[in-house]
Protein backbone atom coordinates (compact mmCIF):
# COMPACT_ATOMS: atom_id res chain seq x y z
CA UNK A 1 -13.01 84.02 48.26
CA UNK A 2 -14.18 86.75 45.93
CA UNK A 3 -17.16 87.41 44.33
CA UNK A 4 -17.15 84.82 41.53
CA UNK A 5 -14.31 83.89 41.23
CA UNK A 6 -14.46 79.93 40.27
CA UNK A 7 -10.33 79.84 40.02
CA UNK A 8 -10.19 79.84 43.80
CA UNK A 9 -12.10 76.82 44.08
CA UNK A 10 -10.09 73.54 45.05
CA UNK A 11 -11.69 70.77 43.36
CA UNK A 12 -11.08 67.23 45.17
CA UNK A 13 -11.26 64.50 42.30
CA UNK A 14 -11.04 60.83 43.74
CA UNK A 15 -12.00 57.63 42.66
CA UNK A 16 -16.09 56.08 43.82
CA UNK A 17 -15.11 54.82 47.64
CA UNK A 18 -11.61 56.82 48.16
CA UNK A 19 -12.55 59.18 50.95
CA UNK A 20 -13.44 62.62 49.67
CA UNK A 21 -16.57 62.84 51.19
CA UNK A 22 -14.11 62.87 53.91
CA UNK A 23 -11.26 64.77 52.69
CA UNK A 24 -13.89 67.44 51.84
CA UNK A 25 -15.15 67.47 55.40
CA UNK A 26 -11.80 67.70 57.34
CA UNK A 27 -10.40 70.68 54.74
CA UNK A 28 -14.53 72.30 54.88
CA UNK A 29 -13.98 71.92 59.14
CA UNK A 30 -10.42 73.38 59.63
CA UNK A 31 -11.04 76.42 57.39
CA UNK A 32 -14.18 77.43 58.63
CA UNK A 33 -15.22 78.53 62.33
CA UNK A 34 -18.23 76.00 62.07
CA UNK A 35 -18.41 73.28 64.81
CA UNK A 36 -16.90 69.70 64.37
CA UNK A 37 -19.59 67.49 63.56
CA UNK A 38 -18.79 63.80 62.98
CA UNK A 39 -20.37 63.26 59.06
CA UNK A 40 -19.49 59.49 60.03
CA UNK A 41 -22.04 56.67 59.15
CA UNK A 42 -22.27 53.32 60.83
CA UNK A 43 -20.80 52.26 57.85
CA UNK A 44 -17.43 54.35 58.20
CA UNK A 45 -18.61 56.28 55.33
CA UNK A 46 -18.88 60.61 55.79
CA UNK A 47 -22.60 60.85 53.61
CA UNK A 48 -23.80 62.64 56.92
CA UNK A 49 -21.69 65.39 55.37
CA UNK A 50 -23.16 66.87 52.15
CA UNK A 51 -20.75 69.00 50.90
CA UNK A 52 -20.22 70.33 47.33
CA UNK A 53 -20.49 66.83 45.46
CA UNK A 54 -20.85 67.69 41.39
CA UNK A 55 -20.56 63.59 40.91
CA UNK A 56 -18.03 63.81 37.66
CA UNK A 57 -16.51 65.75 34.89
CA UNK A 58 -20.19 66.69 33.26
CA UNK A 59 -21.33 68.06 36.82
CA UNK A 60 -17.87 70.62 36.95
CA UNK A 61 -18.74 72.00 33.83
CA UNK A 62 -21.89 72.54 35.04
CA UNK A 63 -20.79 74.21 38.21
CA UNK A 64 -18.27 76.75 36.03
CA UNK A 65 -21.45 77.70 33.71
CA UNK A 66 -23.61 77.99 36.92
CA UNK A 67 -20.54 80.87 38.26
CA UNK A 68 -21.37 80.22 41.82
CA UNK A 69 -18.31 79.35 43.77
CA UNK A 70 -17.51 77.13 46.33
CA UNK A 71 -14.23 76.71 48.18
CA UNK A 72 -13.85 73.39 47.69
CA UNK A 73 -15.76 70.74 45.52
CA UNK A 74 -15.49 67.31 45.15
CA UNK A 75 -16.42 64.73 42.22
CA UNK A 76 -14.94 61.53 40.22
CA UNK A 77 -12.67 62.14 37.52
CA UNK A 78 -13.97 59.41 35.33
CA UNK A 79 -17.09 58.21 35.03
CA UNK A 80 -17.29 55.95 31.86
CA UNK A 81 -14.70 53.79 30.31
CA UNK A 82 -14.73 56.04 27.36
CA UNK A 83 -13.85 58.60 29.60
CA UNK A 84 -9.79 59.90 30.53
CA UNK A 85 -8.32 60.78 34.19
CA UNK A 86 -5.78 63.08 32.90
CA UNK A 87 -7.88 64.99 30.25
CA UNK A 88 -10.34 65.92 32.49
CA UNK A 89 -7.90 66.72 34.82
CA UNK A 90 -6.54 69.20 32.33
CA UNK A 91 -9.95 70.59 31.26
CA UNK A 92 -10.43 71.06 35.16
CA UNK A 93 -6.86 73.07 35.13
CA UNK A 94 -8.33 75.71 32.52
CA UNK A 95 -10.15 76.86 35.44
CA UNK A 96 -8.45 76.33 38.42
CA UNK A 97 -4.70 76.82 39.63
CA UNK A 98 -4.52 73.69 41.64
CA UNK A 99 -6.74 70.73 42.42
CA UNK A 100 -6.72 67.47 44.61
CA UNK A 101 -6.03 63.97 43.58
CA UNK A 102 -6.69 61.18 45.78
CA UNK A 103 -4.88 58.11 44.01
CA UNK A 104 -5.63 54.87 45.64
CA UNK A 105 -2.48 52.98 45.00
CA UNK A 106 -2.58 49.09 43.71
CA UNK A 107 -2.50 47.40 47.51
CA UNK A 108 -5.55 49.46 48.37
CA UNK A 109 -7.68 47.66 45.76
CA UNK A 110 -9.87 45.41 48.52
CA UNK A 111 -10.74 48.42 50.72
CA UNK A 112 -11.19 50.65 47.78
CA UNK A 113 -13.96 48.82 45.90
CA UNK A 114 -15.40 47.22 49.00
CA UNK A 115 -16.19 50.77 50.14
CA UNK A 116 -17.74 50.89 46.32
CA UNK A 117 -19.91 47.76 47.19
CA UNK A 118 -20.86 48.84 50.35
CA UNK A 119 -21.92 51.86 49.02
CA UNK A 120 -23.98 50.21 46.09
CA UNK A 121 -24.56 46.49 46.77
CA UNK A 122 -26.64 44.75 44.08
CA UNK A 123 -27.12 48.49 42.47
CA UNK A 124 -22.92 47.37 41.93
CA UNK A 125 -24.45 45.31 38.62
CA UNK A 126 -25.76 48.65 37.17
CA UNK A 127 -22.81 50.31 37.61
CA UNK A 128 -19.67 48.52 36.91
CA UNK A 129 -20.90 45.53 35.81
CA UNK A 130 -22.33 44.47 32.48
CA UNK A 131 -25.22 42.06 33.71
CA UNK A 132 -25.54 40.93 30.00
CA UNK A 133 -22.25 39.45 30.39
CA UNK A 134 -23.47 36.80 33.14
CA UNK A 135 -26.66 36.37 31.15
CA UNK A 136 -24.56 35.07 28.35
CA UNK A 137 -21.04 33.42 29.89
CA UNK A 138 -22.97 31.68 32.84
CA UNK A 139 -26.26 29.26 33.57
CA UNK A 140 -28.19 31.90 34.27
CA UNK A 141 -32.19 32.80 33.09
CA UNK A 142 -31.56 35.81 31.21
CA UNK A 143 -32.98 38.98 33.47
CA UNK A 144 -32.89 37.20 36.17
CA UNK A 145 -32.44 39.45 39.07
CA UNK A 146 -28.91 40.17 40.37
CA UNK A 147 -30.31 39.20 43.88
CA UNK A 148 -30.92 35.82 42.85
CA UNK A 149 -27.42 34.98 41.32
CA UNK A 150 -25.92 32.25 42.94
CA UNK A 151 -22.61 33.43 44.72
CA UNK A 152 -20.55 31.50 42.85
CA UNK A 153 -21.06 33.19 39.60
CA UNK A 154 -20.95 36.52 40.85
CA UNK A 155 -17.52 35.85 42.17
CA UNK A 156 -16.72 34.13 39.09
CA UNK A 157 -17.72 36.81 37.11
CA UNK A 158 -16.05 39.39 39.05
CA UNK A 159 -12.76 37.69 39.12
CA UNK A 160 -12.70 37.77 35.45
CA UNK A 161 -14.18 40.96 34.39
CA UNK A 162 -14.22 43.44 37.73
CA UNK A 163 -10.99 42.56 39.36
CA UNK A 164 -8.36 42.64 36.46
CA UNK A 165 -9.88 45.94 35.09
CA UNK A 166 -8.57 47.72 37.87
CA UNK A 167 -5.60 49.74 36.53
CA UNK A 168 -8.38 50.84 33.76
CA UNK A 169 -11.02 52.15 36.18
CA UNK A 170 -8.59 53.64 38.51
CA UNK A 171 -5.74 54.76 35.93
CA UNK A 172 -2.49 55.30 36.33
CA UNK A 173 -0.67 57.14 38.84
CA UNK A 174 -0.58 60.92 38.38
CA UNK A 175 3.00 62.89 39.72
CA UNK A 176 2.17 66.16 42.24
CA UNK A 177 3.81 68.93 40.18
CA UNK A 178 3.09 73.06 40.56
CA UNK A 179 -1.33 72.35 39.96
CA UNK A 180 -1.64 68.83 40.68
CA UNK A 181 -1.13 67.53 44.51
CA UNK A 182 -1.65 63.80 44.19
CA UNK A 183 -2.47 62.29 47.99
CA UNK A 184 -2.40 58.49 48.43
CA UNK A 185 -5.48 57.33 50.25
CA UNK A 186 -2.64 55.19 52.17
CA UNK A 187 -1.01 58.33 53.22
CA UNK A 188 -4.47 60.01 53.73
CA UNK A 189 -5.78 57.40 56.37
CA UNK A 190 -2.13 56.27 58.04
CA UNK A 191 -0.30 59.66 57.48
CA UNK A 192 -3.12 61.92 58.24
CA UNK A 193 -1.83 65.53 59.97
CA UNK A 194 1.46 65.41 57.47
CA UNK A 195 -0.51 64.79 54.74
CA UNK A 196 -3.30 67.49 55.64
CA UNK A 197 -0.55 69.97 56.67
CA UNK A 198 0.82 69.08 52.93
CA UNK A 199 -2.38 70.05 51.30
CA UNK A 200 -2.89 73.29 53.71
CA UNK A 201 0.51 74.37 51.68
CA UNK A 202 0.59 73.36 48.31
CA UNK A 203 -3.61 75.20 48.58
CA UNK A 204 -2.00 77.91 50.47
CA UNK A 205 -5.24 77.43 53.09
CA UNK A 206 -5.41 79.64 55.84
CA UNK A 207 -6.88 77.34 58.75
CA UNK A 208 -8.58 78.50 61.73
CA UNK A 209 -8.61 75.23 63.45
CA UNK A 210 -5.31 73.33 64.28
CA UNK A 211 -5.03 69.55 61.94
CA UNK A 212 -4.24 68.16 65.71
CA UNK A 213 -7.97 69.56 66.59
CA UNK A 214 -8.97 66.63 63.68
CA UNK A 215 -7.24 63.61 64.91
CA UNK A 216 -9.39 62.29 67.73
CA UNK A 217 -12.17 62.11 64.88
CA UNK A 218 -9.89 60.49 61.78
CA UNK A 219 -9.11 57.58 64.66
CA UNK A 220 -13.05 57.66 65.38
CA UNK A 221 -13.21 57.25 61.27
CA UNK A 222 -10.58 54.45 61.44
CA UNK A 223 -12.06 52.43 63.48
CA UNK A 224 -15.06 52.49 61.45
CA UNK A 225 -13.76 51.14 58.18
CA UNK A 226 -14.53 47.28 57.97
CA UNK A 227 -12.33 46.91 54.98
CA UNK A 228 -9.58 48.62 56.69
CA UNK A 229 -6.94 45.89 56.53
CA UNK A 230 -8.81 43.95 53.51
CA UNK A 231 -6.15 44.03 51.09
CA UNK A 232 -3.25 42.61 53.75
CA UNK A 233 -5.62 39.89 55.00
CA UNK A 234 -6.37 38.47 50.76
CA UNK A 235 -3.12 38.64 50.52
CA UNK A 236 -2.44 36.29 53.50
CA UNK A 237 -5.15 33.80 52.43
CA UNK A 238 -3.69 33.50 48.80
CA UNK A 239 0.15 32.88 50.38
CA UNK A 240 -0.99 30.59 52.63
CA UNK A 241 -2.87 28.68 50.15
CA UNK A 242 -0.41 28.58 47.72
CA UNK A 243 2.15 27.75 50.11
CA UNK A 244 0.85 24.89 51.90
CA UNK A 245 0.36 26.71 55.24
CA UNK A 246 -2.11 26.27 57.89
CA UNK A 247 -4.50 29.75 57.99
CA UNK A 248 -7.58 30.35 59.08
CA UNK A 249 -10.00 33.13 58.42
CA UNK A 250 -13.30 32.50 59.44
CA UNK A 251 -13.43 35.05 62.20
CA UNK A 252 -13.13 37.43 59.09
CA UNK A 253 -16.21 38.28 56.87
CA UNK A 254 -14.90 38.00 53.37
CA UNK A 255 -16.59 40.03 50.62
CA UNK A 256 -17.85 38.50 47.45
CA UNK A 257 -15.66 41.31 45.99
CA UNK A 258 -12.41 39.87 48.44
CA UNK A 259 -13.09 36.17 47.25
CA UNK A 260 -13.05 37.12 43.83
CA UNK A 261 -9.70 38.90 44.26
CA UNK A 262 -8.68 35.60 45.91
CA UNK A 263 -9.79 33.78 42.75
CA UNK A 264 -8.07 36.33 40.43
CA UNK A 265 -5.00 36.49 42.34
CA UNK A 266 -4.69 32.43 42.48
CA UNK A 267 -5.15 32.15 38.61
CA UNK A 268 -2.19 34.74 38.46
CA UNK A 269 -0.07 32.10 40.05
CA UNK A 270 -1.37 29.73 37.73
CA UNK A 271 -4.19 28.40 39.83
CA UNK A 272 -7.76 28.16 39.23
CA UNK A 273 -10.62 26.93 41.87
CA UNK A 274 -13.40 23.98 41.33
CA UNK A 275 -15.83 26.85 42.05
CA UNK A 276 -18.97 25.73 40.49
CA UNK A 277 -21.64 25.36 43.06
CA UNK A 278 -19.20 26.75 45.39
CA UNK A 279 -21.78 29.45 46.82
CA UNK A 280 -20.43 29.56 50.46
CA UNK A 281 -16.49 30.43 50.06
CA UNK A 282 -14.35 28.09 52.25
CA UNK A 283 -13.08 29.70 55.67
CA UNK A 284 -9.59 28.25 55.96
CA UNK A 285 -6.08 27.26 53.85
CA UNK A 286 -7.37 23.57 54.05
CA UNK A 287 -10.04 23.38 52.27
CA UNK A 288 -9.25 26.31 50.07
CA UNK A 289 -6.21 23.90 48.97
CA UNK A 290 -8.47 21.40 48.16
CA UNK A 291 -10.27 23.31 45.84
CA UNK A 292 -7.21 24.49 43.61
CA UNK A 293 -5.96 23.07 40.51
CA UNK A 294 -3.18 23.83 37.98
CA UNK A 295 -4.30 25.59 34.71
């Protein structure tokens, strides 16, 4: 890279939770003659790995006025409702030829914002979550701790305010075209040397370790990601439910975020669940059945 020159950086932009810790790592590795060192943590995230992370569109501007560059950098592209995925993506392409989009498409909802809860637990309430909201829709002291919620109002909550708002956190889908390479985090995690070969091209990267060298530790990643197969298994539980079939998932941790998405996705079918007082989530088609009603 030359001496200041900020248009050679390739800015990653990715939603809270959609690998670019990660992405950032593998691209950081293969271009560099530094060692391989897993960034993995026990919970499949890549924090060991610290990166260029400017957090969102506020902390790029930031990085341009500072006029230190960095081959690659990664941060959100929205950060506030307010906020607009494809206008800061064009403020970021007044200074840059090309940048990275991880999209995480619709069926990667579970694993996306599970990552997101694992990653912020209760802190979740001070982040994407108006707490006010509970305080005044639900039987609730008001400021009373998230902590001390009962379940079944969180996942209330979240199946009417968190879940359906996910096409305006996340945005719409964003075409690859001549700046833009949009990578699905499907085809990031399932697809990985194509799709890293893809990105060496379109960022005309010159590697100086084979992507083959990287895929002993993406399968060591895999098998670190708890919500891995999230989205498929929700999917299952709601079928089966609706369908009258036998299914049983209590081998499986559920999420309060996946049993919300259960409740949201039932009252799309026209289905709601007797779910006050319901604090421990049932664990099987059964009893789940039992619980439905027609709205």
């Amino acid at each position: 890279m030359r001496p200041n020159d900020i248009g050679q950086t390739i800015p990653i932009v990715y939603p809270v939770g959609a690998y670019g810790s990660y992405l950032e790592w593998v691209l950081t590795t293969i271009t560099s003659d530094i060692d391989v060192v897993p960034p993995f943590e026990k919970d499949g995230s890549s924090h060991r790995f610290t990166g260029n992370h400017l957090d969102n569109i506020t902390g790029w501007a930031e990085y341009v006025k500072k006029n230190l560059p960095k081959s690659f950098v990664r941060f959100h592209p929205k950060a506030s409702k307010e906020e607009s995925i494809v206008d800061n993506i064009a403020t970021i392409l007044t200074v840059v030829d090309k940048i990275i989009y991880v999209y995480p498409p619709q069926d990667t909802q579970l694993l996306i914002d599970n990552n997101f809860w694992t990653k912020g637990g209760e802190n979740y309430y001070q982040t994407v979550v108006n707490i006010n909201d509970i305080y005044s829709n639900w039987p609730v002291t008001k400021n009373m701790p998230p902590a001390v919620i009962p379940n079944w109002i969180k996942r209330e909550y979240l199946s009417f305010y968190l879940i359906p708002s996910w096409n305006e956190r996340i945005g719409d889908p964003i075409e690859s075209n001549a700046s833009i390479l949009s990578v699905t985090v499907t085809d990031l995690l399932l697809n990985f040397e194509a799709t890293i070969e893809t990105i060496k091209t379109f960022c005309n990267l010159s590697a100086k370790k084979p992507t083959s060298d990287m895929v002993p530790y993406h399968n060591q990643m895999l098998n670190l990601q708890p919500y891995l197969n999230c989205d498929a298994l929700c999917n299952q539980i709601v079928d089966a439910t609706l369908s009258g079939a036998v299914f049983d998932w209590q081998h499986e941790s559920l999420t309060i975020i996946s049993e919300s998405w259960i409740q949201w996705k039932l009252r799309t079918q026209g289905f709601e669940i007797k779910c006050h007082g319901l604090d421990i989530f049932p664990t099987n088609s059964v009893n789940l059945q039992k619980l439905i009603y027609k709205i």
